[in-house]
Protein backbone atom coordinates (compact mmCIF):
# COMPACT_ATOMS: atom_id res chain seq x y z
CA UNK A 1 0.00 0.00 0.00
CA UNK A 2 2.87 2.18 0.52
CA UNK A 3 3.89 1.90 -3.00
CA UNK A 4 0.52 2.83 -3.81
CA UNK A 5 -0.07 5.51 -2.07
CA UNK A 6 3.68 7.00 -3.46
CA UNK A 7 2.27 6.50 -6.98
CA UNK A 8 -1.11 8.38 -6.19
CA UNK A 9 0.78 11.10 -4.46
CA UNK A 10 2.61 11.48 -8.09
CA UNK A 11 -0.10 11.32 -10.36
CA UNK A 12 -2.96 13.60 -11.47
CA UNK A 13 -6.41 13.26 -10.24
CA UNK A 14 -7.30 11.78 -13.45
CA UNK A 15 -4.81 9.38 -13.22
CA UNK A 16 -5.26 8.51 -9.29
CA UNK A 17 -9.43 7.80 -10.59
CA UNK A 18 -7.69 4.92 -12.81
CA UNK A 19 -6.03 3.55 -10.11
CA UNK A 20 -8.09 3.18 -7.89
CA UNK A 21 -10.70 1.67 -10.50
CA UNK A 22 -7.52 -1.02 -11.51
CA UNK A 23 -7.27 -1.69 -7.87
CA UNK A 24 -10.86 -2.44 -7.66
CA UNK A 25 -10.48 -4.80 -10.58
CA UNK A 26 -7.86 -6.89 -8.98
CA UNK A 27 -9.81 -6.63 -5.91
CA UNK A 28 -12.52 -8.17 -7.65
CA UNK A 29 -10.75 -10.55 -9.77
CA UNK A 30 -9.13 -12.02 -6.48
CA UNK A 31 -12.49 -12.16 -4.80
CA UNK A 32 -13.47 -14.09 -7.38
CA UNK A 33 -11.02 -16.87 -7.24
CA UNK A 34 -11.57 -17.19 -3.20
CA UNK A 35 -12.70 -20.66 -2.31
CA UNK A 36 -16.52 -21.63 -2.70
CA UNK A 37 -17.13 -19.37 -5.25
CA UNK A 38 -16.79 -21.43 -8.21
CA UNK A 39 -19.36 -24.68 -8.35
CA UNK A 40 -17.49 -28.10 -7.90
CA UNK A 41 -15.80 -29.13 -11.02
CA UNK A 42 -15.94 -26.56 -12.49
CA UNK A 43 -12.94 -24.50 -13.65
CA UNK A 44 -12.57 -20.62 -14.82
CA UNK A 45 -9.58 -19.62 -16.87
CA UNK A 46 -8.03 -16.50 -15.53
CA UNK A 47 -8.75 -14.33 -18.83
CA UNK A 48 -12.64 -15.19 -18.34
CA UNK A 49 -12.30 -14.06 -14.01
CA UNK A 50 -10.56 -11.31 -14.76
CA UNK A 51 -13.15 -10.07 -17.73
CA UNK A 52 -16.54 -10.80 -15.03
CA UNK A 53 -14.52 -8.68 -12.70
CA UNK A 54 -13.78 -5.99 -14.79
CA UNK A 55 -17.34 -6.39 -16.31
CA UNK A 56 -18.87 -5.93 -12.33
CA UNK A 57 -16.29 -2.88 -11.47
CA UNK A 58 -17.39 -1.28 -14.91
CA UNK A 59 -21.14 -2.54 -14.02
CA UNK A 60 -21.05 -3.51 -17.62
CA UNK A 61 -22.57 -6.69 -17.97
CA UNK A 62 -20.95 -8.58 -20.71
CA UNK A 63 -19.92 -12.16 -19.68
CA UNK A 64 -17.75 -15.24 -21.03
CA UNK A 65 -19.37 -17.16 -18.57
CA UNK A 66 -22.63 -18.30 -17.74
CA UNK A 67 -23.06 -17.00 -13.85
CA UNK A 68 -25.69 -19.44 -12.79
CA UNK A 69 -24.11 -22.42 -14.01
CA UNK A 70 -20.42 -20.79 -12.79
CA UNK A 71 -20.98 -19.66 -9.62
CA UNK A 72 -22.53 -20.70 -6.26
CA UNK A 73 -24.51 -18.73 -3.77
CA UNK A 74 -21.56 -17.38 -2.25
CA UNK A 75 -19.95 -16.41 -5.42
CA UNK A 76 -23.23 -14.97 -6.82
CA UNK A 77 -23.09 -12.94 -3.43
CA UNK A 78 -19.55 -11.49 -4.26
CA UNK A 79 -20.97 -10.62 -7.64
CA UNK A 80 -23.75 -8.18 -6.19
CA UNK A 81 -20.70 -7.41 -3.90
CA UNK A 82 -18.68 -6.09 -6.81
CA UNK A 83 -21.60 -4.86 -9.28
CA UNK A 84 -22.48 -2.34 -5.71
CA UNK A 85 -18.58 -1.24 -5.87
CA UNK A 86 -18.77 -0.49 -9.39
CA UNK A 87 -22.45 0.93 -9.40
CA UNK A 88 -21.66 3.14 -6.31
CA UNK A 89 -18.58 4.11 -7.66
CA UNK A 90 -15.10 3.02 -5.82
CA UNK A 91 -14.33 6.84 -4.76
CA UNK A 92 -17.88 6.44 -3.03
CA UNK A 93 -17.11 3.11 -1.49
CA UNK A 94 -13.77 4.48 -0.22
CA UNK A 95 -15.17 7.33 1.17
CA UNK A 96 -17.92 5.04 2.94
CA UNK A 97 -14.55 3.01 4.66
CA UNK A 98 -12.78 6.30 5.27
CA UNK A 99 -16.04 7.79 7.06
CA UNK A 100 -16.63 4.13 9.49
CA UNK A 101 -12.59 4.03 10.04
CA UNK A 102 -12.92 7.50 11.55
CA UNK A 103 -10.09 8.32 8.83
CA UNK A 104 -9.85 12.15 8.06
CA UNK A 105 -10.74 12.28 4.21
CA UNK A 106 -7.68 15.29 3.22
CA UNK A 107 -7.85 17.50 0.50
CA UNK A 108 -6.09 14.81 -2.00
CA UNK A 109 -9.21 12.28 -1.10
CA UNK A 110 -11.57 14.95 -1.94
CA UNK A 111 -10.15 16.11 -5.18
CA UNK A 112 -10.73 12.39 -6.12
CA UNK A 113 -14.43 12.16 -4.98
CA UNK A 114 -15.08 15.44 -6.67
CA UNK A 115 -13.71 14.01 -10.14
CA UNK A 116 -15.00 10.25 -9.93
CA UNK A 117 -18.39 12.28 -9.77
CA UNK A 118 -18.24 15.09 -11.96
CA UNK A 119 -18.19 17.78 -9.33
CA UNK A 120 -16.87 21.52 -10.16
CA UNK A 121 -15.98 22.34 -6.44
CA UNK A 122 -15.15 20.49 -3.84
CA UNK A 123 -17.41 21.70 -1.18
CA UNK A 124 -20.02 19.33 0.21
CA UNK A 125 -18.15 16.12 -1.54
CA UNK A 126 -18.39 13.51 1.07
CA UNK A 127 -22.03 14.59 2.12
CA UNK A 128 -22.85 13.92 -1.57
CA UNK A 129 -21.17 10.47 -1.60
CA UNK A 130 -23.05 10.00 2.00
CA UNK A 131 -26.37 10.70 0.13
CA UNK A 132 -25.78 8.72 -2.68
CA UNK A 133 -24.72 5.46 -1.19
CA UNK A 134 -27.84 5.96 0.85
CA UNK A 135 -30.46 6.56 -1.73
CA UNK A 136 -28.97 3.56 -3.55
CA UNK A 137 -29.13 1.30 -1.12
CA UNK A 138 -32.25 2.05 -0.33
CA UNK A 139 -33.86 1.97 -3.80
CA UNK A 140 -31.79 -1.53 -4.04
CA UNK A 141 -33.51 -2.76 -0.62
CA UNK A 142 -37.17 -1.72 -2.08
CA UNK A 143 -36.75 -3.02 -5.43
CA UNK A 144 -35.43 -6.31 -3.75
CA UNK A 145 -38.47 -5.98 -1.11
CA UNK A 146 -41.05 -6.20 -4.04
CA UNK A 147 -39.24 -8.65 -6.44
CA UNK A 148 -38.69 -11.20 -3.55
CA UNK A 149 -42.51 -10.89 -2.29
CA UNK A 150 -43.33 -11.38 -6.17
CA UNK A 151 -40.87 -14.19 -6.93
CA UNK A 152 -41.98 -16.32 -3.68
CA UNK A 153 -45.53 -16.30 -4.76
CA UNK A 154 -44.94 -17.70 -8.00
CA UNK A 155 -42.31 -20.24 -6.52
CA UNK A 156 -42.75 -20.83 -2.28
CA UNK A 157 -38.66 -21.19 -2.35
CA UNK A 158 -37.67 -18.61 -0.09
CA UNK A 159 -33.99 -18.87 -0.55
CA UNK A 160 -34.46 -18.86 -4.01
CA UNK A 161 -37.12 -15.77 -3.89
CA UNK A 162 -35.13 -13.90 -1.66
CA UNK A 163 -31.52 -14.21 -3.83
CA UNK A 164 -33.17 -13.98 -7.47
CA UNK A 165 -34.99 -10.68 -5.48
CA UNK A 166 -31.89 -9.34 -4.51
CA UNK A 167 -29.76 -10.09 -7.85
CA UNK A 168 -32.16 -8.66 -9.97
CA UNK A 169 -32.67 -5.69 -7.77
CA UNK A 170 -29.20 -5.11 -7.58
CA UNK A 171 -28.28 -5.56 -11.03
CA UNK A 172 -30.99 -3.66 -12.84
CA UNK A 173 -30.46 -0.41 -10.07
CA UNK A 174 -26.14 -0.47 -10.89
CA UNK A 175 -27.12 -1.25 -14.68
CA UNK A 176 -25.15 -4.22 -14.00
CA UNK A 177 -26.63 -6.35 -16.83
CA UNK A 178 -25.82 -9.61 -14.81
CA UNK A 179 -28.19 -12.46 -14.15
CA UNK A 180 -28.88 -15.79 -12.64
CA UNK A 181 -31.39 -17.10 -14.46
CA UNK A 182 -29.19 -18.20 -17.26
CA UNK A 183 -31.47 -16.23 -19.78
CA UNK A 184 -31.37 -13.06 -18.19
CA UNK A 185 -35.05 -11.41 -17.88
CA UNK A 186 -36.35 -13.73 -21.35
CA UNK A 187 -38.23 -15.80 -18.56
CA UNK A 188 -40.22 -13.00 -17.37
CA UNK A 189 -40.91 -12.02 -21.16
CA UNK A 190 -44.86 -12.09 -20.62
CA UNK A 191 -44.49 -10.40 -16.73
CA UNK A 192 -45.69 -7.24 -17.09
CA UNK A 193 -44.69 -6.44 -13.19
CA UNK A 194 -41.46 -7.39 -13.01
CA UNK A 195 -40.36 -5.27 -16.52
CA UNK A 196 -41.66 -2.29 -15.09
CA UNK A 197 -39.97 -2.81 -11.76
CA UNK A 198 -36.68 -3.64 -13.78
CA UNK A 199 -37.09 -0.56 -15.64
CA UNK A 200 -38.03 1.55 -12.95
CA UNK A 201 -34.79 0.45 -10.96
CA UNK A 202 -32.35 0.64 -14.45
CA UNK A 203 -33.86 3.96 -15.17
CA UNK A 204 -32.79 5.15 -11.12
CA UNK A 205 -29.26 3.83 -11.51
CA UNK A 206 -28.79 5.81 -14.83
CA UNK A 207 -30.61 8.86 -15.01
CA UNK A 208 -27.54 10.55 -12.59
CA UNK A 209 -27.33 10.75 -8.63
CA UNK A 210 -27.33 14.23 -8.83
CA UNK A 211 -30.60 14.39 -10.53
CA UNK A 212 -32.13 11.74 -8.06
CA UNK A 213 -30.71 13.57 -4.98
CA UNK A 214 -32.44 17.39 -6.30
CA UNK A 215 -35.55 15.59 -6.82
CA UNK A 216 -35.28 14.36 -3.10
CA UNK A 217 -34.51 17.66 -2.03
CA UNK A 218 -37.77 19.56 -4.15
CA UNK A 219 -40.32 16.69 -2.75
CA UNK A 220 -39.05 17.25 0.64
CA UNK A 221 -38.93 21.11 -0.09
CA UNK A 222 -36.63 21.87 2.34
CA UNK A 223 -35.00 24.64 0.44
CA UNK A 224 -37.01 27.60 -0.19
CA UNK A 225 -37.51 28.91 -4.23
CA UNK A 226 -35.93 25.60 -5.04
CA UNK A 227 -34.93 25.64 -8.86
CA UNK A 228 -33.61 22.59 -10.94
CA UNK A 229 -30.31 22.97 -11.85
CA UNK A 230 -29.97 23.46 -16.04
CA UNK A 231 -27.55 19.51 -15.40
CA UNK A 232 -30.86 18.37 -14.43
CA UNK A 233 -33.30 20.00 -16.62
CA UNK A 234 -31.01 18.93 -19.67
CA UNK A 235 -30.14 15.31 -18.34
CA UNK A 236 -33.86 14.87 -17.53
CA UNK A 237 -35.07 15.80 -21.25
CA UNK A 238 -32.29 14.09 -22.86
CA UNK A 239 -32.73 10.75 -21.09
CA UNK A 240 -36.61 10.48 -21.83
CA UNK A 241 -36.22 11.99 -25.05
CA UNK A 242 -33.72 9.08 -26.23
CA UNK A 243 -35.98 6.48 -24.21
CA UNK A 244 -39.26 7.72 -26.04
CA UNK A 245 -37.22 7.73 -29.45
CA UNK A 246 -35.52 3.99 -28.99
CA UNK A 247 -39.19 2.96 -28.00
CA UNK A 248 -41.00 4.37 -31.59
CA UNK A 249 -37.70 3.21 -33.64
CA UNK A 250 -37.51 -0.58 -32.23
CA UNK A 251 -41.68 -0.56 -32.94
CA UNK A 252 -41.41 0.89 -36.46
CA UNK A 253 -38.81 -1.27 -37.45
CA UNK A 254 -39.42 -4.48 -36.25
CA UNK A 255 -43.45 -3.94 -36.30
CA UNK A 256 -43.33 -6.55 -39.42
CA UNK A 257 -40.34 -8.55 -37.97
CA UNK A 258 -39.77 -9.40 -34.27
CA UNK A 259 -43.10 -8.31 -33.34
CA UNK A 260 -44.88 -9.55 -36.48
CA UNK A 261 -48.13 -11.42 -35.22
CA UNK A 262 -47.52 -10.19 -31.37
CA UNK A 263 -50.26 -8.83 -29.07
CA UNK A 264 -50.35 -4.40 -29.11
CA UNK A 265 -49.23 -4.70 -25.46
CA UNK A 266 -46.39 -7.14 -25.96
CA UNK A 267 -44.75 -5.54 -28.89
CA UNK A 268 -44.98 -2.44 -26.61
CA UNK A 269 -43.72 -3.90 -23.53
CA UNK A 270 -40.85 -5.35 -25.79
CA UNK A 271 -39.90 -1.60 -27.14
CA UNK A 272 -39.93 0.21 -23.87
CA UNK A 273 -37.99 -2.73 -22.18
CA UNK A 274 -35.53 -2.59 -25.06
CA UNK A 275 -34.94 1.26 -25.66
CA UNK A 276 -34.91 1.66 -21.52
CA UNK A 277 -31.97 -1.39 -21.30
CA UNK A 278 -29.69 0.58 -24.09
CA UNK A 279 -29.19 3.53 -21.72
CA UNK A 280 -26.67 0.86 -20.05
CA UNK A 281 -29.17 -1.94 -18.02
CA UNK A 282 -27.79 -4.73 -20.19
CA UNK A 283 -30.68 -6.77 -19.67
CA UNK A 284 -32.97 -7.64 -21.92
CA UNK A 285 -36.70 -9.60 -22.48
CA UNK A 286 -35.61 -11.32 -25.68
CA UNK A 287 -33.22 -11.83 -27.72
CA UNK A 288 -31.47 -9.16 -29.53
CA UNK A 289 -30.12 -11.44 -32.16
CA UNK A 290 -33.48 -12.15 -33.37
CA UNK A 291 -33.94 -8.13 -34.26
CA UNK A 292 -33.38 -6.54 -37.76
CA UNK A 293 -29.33 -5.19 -38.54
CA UNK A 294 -30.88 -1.95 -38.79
CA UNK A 295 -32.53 -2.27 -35.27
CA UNK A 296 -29.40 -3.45 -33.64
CA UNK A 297 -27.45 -0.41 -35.46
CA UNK A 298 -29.96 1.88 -33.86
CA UNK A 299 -29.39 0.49 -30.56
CA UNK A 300 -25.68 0.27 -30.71
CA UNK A 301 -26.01 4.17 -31.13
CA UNK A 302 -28.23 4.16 -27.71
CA UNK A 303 -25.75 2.81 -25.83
CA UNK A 304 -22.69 4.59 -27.76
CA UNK A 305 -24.55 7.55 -26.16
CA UNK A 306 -25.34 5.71 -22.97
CA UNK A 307 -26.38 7.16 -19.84
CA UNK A 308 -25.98 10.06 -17.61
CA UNK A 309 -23.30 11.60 -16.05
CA UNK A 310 -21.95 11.08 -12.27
CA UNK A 311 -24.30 7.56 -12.92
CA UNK A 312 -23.91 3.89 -13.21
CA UNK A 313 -23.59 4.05 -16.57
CA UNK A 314 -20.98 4.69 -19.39
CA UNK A 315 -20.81 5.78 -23.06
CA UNK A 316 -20.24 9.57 -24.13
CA UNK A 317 -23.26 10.52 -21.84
CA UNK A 318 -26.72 12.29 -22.23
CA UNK A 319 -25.08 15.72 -21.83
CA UNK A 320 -22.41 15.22 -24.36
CA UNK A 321 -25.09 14.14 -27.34
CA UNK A 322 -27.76 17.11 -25.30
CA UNK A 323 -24.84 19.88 -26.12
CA UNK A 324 -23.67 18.79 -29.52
CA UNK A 325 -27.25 18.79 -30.76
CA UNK A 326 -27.38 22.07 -29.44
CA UNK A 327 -24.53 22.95 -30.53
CA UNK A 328 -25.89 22.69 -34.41
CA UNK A 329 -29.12 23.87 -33.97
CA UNK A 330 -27.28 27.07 -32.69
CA UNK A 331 -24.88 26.91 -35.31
CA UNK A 332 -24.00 30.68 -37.09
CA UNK A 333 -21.77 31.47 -39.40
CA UNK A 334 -20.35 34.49 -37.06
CA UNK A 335 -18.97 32.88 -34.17
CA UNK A 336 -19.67 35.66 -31.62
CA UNK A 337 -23.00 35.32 -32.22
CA UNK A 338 -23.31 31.35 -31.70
CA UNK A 339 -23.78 30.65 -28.37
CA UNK A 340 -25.98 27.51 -27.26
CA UNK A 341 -28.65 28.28 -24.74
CA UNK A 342 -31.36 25.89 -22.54
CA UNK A 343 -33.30 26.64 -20.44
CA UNK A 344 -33.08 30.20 -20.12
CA UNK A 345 -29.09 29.77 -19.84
CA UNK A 346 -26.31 29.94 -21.51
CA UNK A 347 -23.89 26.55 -22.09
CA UNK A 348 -20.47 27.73 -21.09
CA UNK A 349 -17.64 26.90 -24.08
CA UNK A 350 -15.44 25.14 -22.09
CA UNK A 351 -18.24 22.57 -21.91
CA UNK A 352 -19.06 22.78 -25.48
CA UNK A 353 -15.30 22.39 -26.00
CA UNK A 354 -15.55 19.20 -23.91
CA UNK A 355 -18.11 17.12 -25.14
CA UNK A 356 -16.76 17.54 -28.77
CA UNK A 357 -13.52 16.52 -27.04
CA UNK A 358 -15.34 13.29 -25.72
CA UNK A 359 -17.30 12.51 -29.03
CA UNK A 360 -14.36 12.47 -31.24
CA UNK A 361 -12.58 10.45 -28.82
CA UNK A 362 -14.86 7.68 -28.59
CA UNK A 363 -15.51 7.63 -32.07
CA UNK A 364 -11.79 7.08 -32.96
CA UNK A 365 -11.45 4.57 -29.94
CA UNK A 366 -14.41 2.59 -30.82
CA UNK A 367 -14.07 2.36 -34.60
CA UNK A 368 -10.50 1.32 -33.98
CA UNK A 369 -11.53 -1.21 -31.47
CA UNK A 370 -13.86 -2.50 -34.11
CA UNK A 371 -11.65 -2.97 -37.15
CA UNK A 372 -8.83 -4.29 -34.54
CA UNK A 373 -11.58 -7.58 -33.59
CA UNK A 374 -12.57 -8.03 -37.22
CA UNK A 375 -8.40 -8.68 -37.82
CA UNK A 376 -7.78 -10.47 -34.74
CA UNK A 377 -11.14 -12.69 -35.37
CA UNK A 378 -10.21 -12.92 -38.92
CA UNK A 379 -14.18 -13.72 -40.31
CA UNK A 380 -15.28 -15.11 -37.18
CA UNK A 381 -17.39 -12.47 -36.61
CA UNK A 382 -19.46 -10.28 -38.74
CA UNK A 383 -18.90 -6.36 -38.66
CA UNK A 384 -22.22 -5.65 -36.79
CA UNK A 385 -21.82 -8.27 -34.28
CA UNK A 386 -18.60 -6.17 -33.35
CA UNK A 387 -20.20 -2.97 -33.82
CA UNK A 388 -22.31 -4.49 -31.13
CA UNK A 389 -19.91 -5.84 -28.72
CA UNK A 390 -17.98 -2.72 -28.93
CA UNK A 391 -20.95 -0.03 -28.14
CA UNK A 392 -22.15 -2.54 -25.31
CA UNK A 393 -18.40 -2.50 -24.26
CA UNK A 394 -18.05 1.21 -24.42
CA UNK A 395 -21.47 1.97 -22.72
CA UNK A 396 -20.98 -0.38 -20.29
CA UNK A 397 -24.41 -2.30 -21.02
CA UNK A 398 -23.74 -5.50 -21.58
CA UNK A 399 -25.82 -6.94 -24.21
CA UNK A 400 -24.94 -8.97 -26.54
CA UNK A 401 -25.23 -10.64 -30.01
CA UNK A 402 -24.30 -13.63 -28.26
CA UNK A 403 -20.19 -13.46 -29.52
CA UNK A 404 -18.69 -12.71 -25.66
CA UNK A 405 -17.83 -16.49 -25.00
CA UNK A 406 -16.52 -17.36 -28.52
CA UNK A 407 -13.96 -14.54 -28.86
CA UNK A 408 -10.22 -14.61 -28.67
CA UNK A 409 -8.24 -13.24 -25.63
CA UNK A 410 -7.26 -10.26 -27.27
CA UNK A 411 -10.62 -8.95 -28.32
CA UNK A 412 -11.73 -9.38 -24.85
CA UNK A 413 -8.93 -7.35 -23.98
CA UNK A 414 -10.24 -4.58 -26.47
CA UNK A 415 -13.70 -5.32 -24.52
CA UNK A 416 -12.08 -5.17 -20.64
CA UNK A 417 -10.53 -1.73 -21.70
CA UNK A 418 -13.19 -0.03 -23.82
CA UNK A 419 -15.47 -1.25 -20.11
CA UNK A 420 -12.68 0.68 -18.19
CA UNK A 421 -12.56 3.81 -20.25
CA UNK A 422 -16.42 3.76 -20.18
CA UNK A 423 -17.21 3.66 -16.57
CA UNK A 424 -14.18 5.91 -15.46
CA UNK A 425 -15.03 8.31 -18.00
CA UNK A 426 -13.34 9.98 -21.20
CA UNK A 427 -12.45 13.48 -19.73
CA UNK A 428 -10.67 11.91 -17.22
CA UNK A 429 -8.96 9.28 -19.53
CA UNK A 430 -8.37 12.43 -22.18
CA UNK A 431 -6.59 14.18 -19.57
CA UNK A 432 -4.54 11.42 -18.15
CA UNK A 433 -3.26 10.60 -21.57
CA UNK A 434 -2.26 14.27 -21.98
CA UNK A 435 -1.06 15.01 -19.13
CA UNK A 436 -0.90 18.31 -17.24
CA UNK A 437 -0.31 21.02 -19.79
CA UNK A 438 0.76 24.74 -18.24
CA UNK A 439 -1.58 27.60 -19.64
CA UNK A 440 0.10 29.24 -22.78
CA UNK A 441 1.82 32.65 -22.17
CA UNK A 442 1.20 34.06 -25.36
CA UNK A 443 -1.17 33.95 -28.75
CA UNK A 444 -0.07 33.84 -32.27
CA UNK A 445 -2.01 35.80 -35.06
CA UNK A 446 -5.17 34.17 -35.69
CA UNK A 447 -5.72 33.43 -39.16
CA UNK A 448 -9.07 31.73 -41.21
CA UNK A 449 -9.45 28.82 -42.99
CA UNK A 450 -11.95 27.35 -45.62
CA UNK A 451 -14.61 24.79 -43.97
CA UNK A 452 -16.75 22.45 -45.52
């Protein structure tokens, strides 16, 4: 630990985040290989523990393994363990140890917290990690509560009730993607009840904590003239706006397909489950593979864009697609007079600067990681099936064309790292490749150039 803590002392924030995330991921990866987790006879190869683990530390879902038929009770336990670590965030979970230690979190610890959660200041860090480690745990602890009572009345298994209760719970509120059924929610296909409860909790986990947390404090209206802040307001309308959008695409297009001869309510129920799962749930009510190319396209776009920020999720975020759309419909010829404004406010550059930072970024990282599988798999694989495994990768959702367990070692290496970047987040990987640059002391001439 001493080493470690030299290291951190030495690196950037950005690149202190990544540490502590890789620590987490051997953490995890170690936990998994403790005795009793693994059923008798059977027998994980390394490369396939060490991809669940980073798959539950990036809460992104994608699996070599089947978890029901690999993993006992216990194991399945240090799963949830791990998908609450990554879901949480590890900052959050550290601070959580830190607080019951009685350790003093310094100013180092709280530059951390404030970047692993998209903060701007530093004030009030730790009472934000407080508050959302709470409200997770307690929307985990309902949503188990009412899956649990459910399960047991269709099945009088308690044990059973209780664990599937608790898994699901868990792994639809951290947008885990994880299961133990083995199919993950296609048994529950016709249960109306448990897909909104699933969707409810996935929908939680990725809208953002601080979204969650100023809705908490307006229905408790503690704070007098209480006004949403414009993160909100644009997160909020983003989010539903790509949910309501992935729900009328999937119908339209596979309204003669999929869904041919299907009940109004099904074909429905199907969409919203669908479009809700690409925001980075990973779960899903049937199987994608059976959808059109032009469907799955649509949805590997979904969860390129993925969730919101300071959530369980990953992908470029709701923000970063919310300001570049704004960005064009702003768009002027004279730049001092294009300025992007929601809301009644006005986006600051920097931000702008930012999310077209982030965008190009993951485009060049995840078209590279695609055309590096196609080589590596040389034909095993078709190019949408790693367009696919690539946008789930990135977005940290976890679904699945049904290629995770067939792949070579180094295309789930691609996978593990494009989980990684996703959950830690691309500003902070941007910046850690870049390092710390000083500001410039001077300006050249300025000087135009043809566009377009």
């Amino acid at each position: 630990m001493s080493i470690f803590n030299q290291l951190l002392k030495k690196s950037s924030p950005q690149q202190g985040i990544v540490m502590y995330y890789i620590v987490a991921i051997i953490v995890a990866f170690l936990m998994l290989n403790l005795p009793f987790v693994h059923k008798s006879n059977i027998t994980v190869d390394p490369i396939d523990s060490l991809f669940v683990a980073v798959s539950g530390v990036s809460v992104t879902g994608l699996s070599p393994v089947n978890i029901i038929d690999t993993y006992t009770t216990f194991g399945q336990i240090i799963i949830m363990i791990i998908l609450n670590m990554g879901g949480i965030g590890v900052m959050a979970i550290g601070t959580m140890l830190w607080v019951v230690l009685g350790k003093h979190i310094g100013m180092r610890e709280r530059q951390l917290i404030m970047l692993d959660n998209n903060k701007h200041t530093m004030s009030g860090t730790v009472k934000l990690i407080l508050d959302i480690v709470r409200t997770i745990l307690i929307i985990e602890l309902v949503g188990a509560s009412l899956l649990a009572f459910y399960f047991y009345r269709d099945t009088p298994d308690i044990q059973y009730a209780i664990m599937q209760g608790m898994f699901v719970s868990v792994s639809a509120t951290t947008n885990g993607g994880l299961d133990i059924t083995g199919q993950s929610l296609i048994p529950y296909a016709n249960d109306y009840f448990v897909q909104t409860i699933v969707m409810f909790l996935s929908m939680l986990g990725s809208i953002g904590f601080p979204v969650l947390l100023e809705v908490k404090a307006y229905i408790k209206n503690r704070i007098p003239n209480f006004r949403f802040s414009l993160f909100a307001k644009i997160t909020t309308v983003t989010y539903f706006a790509l949910f309501i959008f992935g729900v009328l695409i999937i119908l339209l297009l596979e309204h003669n397909q999929a869904f041919q001869n299907m009940s109004w309510h099904k074909s429905l129920f199907y969409a919203l489950f669908q479009s809700a799962t690409t925001r980075s749930a990973g779960l899903q009510t049937l199987d994608v593979s059976g959808f059109g190319e032009g469907t799955n396209i649509v949805m590997g776009i979904l969860m390129f864009i993925g969730s919101s920020p300071s959530s369980v999720g990953g992908g470029i975020r709701t923000t970063t697609f919310a300001i570049l759309i704004l960005f064009l419909l702003n768009f002027s010829n004279q730049p001092e007079k294009t300025s992007i404004k929601a809301f009644n406010r006005e986006i600051h550059i920097t931000d702008v600067q930012r999310s077209f930072a982030v965008f190009i970024m993951a485009s060049i990282l995840t078209f590279a990681s695609m055309i590096f599988i196609l080589v590596v798999e040389n034909g095993k694989v078709s190019f949408l099936q790693a367009f696919f495994e690539v946008m789930s990768a990135f977005g940290t959702c976890g679904l699945s064309l049904g290629i995770t367990d067939d792949v070579n070692d180094m295309t789930k290496g691609v996978l593990m790292l494009l989980m990684l970047i996703g959950r830690v987040g691309l500003i902070s990987f941007i910046i850690m490749i870049g390092g710390r640059r000083e500001p410039d002391k001077f300006h050249y001439p300025k000087e135009r150039i043809q566009i377009g």
